[in-house]
PDB file of N, CA and C in Angstrom:
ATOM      1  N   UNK A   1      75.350  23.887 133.665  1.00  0.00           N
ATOM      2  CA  UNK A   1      76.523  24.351 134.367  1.00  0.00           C
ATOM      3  C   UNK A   1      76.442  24.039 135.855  1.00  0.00           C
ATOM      4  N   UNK A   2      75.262  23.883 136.433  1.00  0.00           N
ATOM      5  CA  UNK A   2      75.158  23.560 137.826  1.00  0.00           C
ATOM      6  C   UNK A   2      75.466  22.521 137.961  1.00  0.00           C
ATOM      7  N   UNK A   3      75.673  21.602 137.505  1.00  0.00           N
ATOM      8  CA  UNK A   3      76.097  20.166 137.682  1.00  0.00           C
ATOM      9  C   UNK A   3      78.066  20.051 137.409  1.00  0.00           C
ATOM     10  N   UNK A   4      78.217  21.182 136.514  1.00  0.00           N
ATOM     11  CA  UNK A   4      80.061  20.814 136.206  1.00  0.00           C
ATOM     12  C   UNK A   4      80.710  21.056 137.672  1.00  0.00           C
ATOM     13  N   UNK A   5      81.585  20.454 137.134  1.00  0.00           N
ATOM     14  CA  UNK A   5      82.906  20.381 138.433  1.00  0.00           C
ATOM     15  C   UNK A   5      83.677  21.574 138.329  1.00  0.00           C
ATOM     16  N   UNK A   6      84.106  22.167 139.329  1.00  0.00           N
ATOM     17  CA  UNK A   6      84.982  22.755 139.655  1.00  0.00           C
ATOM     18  C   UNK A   6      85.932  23.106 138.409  1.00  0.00           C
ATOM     19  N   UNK A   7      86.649  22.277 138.253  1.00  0.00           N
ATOM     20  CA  UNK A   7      87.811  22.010 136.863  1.00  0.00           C
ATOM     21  C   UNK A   7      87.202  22.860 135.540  1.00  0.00           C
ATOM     22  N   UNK A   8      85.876  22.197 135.338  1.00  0.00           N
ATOM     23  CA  UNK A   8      85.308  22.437 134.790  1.00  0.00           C
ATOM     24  C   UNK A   8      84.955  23.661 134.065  1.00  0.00           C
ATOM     25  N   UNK A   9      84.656  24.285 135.339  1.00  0.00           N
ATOM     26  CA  UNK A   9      84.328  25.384 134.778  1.00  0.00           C
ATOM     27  C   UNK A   9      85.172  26.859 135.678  1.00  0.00           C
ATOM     28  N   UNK A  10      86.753  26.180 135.736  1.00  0.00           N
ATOM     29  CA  UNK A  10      87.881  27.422 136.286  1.00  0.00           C
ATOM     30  C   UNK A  10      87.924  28.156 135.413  1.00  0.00           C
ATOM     31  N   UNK A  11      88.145  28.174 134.061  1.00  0.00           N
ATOM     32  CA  UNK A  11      88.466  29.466 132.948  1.00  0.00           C
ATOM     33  C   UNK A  11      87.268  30.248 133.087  1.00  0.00           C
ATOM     34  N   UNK A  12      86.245  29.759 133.514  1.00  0.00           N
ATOM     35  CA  UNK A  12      84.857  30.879 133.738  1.00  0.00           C
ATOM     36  C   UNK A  12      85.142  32.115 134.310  1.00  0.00           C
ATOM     37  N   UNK A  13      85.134  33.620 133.777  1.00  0.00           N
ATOM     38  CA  UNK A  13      85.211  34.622 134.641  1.00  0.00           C
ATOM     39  C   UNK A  13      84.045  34.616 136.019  1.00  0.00           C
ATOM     40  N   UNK A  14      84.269  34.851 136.932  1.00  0.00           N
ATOM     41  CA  UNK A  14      83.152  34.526 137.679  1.00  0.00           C
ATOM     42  C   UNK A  14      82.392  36.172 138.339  1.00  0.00           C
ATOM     43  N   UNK A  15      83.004  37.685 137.725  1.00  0.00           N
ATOM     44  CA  UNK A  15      82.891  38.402 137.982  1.00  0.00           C
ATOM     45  C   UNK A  15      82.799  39.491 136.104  1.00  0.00           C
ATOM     46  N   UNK A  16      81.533  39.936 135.985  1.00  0.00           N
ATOM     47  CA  UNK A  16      82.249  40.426 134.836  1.00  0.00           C
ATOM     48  C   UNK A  16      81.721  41.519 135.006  1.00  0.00           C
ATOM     49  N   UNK A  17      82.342  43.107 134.379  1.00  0.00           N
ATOM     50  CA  UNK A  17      82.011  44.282 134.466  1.00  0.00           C
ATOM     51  C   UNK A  17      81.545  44.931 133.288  1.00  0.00           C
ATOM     52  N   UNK A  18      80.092  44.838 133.033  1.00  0.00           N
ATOM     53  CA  UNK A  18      78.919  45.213 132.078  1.00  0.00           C
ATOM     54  C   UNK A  18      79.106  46.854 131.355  1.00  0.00           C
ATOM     55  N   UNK A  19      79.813  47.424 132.522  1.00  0.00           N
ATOM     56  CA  UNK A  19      79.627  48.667 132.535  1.00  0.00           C
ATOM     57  C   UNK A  19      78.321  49.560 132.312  1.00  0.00           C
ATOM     58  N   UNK A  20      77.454  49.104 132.653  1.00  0.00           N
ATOM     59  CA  UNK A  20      75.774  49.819 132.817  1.00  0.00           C
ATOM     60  C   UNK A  20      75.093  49.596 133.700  1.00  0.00           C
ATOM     61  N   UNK A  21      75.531  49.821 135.074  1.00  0.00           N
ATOM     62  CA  UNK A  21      75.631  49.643 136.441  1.00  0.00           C
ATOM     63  C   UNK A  21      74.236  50.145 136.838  1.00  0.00           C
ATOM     64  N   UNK A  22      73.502  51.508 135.715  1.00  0.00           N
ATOM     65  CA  UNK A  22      72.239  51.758 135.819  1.00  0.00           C
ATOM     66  C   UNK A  22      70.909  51.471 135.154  1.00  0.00           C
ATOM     67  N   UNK A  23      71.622  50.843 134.269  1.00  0.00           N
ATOM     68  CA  UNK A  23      71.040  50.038 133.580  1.00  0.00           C
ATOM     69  C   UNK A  23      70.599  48.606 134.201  1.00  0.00           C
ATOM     70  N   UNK A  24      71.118  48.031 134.908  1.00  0.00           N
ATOM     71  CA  UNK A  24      71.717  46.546 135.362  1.00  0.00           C
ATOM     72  C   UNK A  24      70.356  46.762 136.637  1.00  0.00           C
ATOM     73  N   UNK A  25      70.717  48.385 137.811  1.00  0.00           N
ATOM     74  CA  UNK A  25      70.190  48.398 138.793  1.00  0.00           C
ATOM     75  C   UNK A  25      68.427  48.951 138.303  1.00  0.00           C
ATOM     76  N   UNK A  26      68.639  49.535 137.176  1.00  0.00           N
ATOM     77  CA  UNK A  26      67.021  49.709 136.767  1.00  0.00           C
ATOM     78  C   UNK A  26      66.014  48.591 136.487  1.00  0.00           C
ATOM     79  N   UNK A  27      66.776  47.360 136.086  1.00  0.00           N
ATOM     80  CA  UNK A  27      66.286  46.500 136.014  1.00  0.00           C
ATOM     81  C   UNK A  27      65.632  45.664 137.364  1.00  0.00           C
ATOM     82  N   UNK A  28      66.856  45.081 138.214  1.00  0.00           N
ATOM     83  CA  UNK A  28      66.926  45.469 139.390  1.00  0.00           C
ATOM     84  C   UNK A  28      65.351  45.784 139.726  1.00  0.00           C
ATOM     85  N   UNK A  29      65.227  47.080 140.448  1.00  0.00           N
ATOM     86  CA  UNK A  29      64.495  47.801 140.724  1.00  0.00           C
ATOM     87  C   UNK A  29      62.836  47.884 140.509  1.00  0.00           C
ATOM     88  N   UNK A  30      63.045  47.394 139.248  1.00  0.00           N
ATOM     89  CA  UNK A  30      61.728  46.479 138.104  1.00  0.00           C
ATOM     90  C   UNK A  30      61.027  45.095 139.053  1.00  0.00           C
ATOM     91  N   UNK A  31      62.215  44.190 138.706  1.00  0.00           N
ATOM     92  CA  UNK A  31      62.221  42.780 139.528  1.00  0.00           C
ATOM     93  C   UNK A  31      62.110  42.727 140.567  1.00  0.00           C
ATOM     94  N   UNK A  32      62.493  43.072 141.468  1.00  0.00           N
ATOM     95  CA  UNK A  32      62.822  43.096 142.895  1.00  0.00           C
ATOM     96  C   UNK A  32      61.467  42.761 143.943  1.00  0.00           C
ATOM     97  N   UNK A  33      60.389  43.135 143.294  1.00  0.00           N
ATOM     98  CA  UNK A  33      59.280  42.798 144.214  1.00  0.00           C
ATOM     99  C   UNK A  33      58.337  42.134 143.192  1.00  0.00           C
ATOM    100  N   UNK A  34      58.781  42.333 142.176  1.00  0.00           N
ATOM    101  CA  UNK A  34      57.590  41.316 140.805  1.00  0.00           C
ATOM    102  C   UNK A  34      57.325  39.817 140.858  1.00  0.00           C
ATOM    103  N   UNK A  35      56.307  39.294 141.394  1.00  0.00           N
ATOM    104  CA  UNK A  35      56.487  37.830 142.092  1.00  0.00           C
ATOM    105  C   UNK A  35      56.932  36.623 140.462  1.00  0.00           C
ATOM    106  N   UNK A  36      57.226  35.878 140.989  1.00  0.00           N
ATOM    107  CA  UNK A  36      58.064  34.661 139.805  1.00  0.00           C
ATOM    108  C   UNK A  36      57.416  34.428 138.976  1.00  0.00           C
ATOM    109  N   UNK A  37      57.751  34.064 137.966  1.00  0.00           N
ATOM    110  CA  UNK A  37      56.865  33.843 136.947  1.00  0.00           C
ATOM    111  C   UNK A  37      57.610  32.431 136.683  1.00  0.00           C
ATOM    112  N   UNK A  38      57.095  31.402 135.639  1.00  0.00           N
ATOM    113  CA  UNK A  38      57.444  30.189 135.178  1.00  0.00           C
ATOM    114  C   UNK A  38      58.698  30.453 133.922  1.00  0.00           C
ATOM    115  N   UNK A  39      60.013  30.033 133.651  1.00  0.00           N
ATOM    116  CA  UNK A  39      61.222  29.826 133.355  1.00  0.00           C
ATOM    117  C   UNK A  39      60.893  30.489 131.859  1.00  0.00           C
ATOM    118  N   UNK A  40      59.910  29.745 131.052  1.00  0.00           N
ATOM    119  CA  UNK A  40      59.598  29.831 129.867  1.00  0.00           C
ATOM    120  C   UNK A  40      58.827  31.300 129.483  1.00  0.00           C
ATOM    121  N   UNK A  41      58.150  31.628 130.405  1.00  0.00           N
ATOM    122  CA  UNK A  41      57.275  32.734 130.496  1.00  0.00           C
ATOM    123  C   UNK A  41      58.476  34.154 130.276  1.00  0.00           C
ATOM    124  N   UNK A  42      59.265  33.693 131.733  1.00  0.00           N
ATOM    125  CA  UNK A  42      60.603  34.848 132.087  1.00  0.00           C
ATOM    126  C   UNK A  42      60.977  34.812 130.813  1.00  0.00           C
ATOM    127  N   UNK A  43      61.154  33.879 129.690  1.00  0.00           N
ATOM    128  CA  UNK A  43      62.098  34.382 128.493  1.00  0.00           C
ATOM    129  C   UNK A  43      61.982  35.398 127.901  1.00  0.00           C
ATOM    130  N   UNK A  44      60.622  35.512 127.542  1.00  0.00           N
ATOM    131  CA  UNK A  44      59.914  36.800 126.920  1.00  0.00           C
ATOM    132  C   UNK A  44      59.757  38.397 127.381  1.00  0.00           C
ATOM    133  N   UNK A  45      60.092  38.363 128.494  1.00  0.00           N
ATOM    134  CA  UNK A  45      59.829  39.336 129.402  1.00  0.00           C
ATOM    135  C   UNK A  45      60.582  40.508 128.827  1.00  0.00           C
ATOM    136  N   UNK A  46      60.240  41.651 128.598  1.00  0.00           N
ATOM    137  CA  UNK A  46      61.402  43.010 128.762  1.00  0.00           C
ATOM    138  C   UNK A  46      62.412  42.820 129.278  1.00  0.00           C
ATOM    139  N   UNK A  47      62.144  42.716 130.629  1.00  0.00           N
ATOM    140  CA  UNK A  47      63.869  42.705 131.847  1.00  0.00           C
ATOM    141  C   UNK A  47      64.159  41.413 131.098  1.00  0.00           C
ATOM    142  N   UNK A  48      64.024  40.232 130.751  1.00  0.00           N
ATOM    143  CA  UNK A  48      64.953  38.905 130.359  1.00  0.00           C
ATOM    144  C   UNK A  48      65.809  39.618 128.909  1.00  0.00           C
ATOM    145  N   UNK A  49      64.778  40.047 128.023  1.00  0.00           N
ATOM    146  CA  UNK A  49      65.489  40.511 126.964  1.00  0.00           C
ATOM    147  C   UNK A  49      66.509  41.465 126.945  1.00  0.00           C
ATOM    148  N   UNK A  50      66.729  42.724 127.802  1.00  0.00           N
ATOM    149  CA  UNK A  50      66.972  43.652 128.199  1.00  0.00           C
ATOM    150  C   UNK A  50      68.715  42.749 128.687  1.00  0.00           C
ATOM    151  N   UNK A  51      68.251  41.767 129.796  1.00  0.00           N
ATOM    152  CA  UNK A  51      69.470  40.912 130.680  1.00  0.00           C
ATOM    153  C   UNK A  51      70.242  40.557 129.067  1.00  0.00           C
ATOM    154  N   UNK A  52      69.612  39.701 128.407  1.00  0.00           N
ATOM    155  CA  UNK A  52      70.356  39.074 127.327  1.00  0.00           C
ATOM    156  C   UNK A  52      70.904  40.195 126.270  1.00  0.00           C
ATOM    157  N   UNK A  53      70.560  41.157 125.618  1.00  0.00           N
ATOM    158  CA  UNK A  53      71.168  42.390 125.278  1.00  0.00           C
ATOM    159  C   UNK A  53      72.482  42.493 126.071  1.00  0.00           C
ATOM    160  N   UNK A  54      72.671  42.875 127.260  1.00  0.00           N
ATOM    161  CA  UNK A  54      73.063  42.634 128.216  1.00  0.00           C
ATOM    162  C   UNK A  54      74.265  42.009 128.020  1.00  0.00           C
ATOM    163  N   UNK A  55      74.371  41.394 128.311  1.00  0.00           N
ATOM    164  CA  UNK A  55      75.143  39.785 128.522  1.00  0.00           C
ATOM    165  C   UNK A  55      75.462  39.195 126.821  1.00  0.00           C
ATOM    166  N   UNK A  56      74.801  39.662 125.906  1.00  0.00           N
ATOM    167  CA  UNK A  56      75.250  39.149 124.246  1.00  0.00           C
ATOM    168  C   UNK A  56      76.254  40.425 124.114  1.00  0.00           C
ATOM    169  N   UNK A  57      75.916  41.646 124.039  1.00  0.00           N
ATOM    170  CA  UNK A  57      76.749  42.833 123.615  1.00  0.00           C
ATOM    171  C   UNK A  57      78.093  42.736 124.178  1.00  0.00           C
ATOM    172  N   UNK A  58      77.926  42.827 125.700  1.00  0.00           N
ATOM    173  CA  UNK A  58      79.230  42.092 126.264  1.00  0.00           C
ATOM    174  C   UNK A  58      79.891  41.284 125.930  1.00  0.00           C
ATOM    175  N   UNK A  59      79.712  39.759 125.223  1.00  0.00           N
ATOM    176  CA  UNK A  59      80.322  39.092 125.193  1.00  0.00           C
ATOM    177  C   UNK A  59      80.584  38.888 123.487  1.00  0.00           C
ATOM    178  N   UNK A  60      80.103  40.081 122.610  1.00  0.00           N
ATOM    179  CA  UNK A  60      80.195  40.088 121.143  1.00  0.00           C
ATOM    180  C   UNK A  60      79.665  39.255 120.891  1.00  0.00           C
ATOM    181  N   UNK A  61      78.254  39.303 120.960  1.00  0.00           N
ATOM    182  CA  UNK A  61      77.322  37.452 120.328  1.00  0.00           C
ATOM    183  C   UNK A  61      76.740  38.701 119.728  1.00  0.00           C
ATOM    184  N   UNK A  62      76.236  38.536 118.436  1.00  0.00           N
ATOM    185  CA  UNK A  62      75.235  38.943 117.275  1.00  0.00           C
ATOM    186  C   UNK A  62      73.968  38.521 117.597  1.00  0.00           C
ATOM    187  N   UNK A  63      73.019  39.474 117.026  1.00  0.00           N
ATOM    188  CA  UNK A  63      71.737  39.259 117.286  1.00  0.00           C
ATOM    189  C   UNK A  63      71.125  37.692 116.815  1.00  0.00           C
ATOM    190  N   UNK A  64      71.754  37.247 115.627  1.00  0.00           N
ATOM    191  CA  UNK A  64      71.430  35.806 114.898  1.00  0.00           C
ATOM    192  C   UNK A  64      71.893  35.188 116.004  1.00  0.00           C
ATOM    193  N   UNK A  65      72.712  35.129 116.069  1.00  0.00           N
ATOM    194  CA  UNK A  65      73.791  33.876 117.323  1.00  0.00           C
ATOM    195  C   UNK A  65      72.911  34.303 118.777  1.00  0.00           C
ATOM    196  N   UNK A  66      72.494  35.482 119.510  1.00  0.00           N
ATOM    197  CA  UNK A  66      71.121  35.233 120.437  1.00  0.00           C
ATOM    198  C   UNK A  66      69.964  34.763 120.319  1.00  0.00           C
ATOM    199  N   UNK A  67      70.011  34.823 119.109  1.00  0.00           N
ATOM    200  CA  UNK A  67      68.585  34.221 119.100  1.00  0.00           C
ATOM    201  C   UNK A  67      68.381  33.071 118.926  1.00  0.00           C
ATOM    202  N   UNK A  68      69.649  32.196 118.547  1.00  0.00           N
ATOM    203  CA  UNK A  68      69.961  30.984 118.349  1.00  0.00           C
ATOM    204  C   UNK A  68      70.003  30.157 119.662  1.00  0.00           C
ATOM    205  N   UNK A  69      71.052  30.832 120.470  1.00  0.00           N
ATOM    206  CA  UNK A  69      70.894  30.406 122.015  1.00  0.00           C
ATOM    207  C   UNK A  69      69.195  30.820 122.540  1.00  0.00           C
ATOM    208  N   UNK A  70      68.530  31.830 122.177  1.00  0.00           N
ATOM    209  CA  UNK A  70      67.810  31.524 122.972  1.00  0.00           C
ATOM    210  C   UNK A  70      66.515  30.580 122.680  1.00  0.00           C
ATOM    211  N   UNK A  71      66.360  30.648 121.244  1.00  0.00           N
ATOM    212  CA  UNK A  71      65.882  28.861 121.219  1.00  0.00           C
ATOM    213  C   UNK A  71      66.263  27.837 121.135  1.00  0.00           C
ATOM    214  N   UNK A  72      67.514  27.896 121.457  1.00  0.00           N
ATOM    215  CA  UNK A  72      68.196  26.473 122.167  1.00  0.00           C
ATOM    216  C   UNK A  72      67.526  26.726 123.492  1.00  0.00           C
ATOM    217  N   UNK A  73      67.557  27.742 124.533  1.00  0.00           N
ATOM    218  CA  UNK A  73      67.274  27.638 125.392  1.00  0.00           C
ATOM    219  C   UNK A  73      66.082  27.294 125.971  1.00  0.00           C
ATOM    220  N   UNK A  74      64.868  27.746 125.158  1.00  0.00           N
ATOM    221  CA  UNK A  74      63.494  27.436 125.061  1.00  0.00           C
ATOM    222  C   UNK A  74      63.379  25.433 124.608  1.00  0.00           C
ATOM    223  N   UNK A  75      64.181  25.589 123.690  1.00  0.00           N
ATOM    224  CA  UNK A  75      64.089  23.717 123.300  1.00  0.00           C
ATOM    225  C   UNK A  75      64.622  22.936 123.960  1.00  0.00           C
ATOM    226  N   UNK A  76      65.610  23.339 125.414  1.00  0.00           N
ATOM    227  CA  UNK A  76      66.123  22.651 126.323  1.00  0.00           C
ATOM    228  C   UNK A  76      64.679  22.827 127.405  1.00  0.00           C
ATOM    229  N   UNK A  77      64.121  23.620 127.649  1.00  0.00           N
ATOM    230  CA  UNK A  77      63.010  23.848 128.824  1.00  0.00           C
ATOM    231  C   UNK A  77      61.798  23.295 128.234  1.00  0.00           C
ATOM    232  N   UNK A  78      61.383  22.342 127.113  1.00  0.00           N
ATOM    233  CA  UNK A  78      60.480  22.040 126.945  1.00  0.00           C
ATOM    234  C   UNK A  78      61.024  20.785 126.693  1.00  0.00           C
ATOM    235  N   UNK A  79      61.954  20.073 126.228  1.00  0.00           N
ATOM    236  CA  UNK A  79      62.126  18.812 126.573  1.00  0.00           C
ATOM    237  C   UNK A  79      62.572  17.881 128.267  1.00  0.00           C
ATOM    238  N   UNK A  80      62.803  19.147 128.927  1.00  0.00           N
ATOM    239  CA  UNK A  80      62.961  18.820 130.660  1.00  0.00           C
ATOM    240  C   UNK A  80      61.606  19.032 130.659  1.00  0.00           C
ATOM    241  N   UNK A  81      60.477  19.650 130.563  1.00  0.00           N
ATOM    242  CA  UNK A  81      59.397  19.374 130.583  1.00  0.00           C
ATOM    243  C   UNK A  81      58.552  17.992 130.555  1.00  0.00           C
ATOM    244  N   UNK A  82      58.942  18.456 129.064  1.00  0.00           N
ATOM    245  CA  UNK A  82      58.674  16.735 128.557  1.00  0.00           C
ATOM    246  C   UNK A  82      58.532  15.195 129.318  1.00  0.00           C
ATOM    247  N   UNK A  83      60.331  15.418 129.620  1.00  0.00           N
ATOM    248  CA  UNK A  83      60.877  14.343 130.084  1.00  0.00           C
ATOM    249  C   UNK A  83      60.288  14.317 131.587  1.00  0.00           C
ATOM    250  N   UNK A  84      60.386  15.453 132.595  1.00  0.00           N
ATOM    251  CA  UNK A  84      59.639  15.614 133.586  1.00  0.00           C
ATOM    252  C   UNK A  84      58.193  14.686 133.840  1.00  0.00           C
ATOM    253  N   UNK A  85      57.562  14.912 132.881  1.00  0.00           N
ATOM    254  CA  UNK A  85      56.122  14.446 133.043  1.00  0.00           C
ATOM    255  C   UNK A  85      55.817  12.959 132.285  1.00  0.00           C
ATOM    256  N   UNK A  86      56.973  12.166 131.507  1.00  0.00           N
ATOM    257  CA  UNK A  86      56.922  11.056 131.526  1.00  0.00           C
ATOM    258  C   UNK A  86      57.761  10.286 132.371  1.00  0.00           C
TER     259      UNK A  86
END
């Protein structure tokens, strides 16, 4: 998505309201001073899982269909890997 155009990606809400504002900031609060960890590592994490709960419930994605994206997402970060180092 960092690469689309503008056009691209206008139907995108660019603001969305979770409604678990203490939930959202507990997390927050967690992170905030926890130094970085590597992309692949963050997947696994509580707070990542917690974010994606998150962000699937909201948007009516099923637990099958998250977990689907998120090893798509893992099989996109290991072939930029990949490709990275050849």
């Amino acid at each position: 998505m960092l690469k689309s155009e503008a056009t691209d990606i206008k139907s995108f809400p660019v603001l969305f309201d979770f409604g678990c504002i203490d939930e959202i900031r507990g997390i927050y609060n967690t992170l905030k001073n926890r130094e970085a960890i590597d992309t692949f590592s963050e997947i696994d994490t509580n707070e990542h899982k917690q974010i994606d709960r998150i962000v699937f419930d909201h948007l009516g994605i099923g637990s099958s269909d998250g977990l689907h994206i998120i090893d798509t997402l893992k099989n996109m970060i290991v072939k930029r890997i990949v490709k990275a180092k050849t």
